[in-house]
Protein backbone atom coordinates (compact mmCIF):
# COMPACT_ATOMS: atom_id res chain seq x y z
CA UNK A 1 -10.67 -20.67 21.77
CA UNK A 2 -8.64 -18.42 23.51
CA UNK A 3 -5.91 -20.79 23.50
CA UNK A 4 -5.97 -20.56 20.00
CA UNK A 5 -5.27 -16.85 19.95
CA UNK A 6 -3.18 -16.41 23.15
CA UNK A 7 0.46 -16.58 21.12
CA UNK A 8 -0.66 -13.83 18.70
CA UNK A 9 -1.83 -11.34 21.36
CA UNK A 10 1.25 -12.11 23.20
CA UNK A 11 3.28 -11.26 20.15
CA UNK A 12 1.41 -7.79 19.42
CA UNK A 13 1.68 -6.78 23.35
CA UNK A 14 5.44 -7.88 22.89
CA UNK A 15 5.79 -5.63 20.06
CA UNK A 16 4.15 -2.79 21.35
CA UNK A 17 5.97 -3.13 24.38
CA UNK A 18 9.07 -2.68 22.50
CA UNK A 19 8.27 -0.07 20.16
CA UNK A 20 7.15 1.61 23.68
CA UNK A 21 10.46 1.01 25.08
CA UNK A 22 12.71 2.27 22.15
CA UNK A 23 10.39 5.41 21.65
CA UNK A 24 10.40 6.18 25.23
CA UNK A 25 14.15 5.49 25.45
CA UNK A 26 14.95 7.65 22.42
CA UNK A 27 13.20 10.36 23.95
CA UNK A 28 14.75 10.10 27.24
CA UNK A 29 18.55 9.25 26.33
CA UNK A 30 18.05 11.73 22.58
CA UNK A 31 19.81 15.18 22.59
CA UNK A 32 17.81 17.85 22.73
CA UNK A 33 19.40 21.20 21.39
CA UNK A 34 16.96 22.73 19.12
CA UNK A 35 18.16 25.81 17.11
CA UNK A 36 16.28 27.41 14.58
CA UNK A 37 18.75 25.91 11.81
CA UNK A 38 17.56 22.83 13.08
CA UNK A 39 14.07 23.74 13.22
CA UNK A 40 13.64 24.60 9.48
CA UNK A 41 11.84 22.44 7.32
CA UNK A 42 14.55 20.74 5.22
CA UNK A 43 13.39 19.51 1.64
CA UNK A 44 15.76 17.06 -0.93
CA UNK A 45 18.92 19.28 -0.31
CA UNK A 46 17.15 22.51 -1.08
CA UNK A 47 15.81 25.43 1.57
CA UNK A 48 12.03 25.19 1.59
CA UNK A 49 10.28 28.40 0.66
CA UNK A 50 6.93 27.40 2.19
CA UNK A 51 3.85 26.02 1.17
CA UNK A 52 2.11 29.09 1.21
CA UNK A 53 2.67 30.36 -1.95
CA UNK A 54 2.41 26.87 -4.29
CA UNK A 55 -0.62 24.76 -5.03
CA UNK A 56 -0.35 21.25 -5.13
CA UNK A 57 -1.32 19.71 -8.42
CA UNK A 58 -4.55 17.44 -8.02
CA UNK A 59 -2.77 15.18 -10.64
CA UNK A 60 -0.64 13.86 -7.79
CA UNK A 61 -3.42 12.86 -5.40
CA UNK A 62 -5.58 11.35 -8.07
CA UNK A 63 -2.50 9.38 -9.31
CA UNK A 64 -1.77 7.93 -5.65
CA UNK A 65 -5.32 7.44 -4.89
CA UNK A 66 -5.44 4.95 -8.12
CA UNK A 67 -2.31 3.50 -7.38
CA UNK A 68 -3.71 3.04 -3.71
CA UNK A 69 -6.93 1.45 -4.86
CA UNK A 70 -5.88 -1.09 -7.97
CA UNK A 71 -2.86 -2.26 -5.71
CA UNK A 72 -5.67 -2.95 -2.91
CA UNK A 73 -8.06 -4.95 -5.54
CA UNK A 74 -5.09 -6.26 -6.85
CA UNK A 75 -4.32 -7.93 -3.71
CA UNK A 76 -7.39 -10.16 -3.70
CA UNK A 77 -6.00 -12.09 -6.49
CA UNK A 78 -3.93 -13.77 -4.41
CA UNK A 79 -6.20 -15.63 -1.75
CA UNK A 80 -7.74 -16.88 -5.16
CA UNK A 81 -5.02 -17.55 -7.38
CA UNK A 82 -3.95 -20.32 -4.41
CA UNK A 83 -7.47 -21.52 -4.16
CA UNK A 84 -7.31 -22.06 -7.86
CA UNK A 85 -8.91 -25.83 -8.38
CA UNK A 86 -10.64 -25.82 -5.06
CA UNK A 87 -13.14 -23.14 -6.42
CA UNK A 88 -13.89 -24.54 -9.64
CA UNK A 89 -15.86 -22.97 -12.57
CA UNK A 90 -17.91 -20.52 -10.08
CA UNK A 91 -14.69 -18.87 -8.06
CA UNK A 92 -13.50 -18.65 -11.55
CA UNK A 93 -16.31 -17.31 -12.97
CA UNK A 94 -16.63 -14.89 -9.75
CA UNK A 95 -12.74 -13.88 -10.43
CA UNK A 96 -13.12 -13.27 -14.14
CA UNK A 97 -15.90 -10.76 -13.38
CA UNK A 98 -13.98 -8.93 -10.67
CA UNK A 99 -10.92 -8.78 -13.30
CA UNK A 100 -13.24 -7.42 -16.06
CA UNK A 101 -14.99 -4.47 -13.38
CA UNK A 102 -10.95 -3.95 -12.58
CA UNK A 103 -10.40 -3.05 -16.26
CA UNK A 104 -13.42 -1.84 -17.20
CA UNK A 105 -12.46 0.36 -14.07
CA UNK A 106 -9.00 1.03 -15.57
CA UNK A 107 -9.91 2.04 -19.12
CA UNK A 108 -12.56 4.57 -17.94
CA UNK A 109 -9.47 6.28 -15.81
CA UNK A 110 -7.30 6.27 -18.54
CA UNK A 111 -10.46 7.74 -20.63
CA UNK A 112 -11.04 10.45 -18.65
CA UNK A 113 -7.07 11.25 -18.44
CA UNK A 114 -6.49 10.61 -15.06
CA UNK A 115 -3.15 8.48 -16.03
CA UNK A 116 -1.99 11.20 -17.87
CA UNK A 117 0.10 13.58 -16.06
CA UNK A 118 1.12 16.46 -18.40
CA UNK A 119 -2.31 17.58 -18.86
């Protein structure tokens, strides 16, 4: 058993060794001359005036949030669209329902106007 697993944990410690190295490196060999030009936050081209003043819209969060979670359930229809005929009438059965709670899920969003973002 641990045979089986052996080359992947040797691949992660090899990759974290080397994302160790070049971080550690880059902070070692990097220049290091802070001014306060440097130091300001720096935005698409323009001079930030702060956060303090501006509320982000909740639009944006609930937007990315959706987008986070139908990509996610989205996902899952891979694994099944490759175990297609091996599953037979119950995986697709079990599929079709997951599919209709997706856009059952989908049309109560776009109800409630959470897809719209000019509101």
């Amino acid at each position: 058993m641990v045979q089986l697993y052996l080359p992947m944990f040797v691949v992660f410690l090899l990759s974290a060794a080397i994302a160790g190295t070049m971080f550690f490196l880059g902070h070692l060999v990097g220049k290091k001359n802070p001014t306060t030009e440097k130091m300001m936050p720096f935005e698409c081209g323009n001079d930030t005036p702060g956060a303090a003043g501006t509320r982000p819209s909740v639009k944006f969060y609930l937007t990315a949030i959706l987008f986070v979670v139908f990509d996610v359930e989205v996902v899952f229809l891979y694994p099944w669209a490759i175990k297609f005929r091996e599953l037979g009438w119950s995986g697709f059965g079990t599929m079709s329902a997951f599919v209709l709670a997706l856009l059952i899920a989908l049309v109560y969003c776009w109800k409630k106007g959470a897809l719209e973002w000019d509101r």
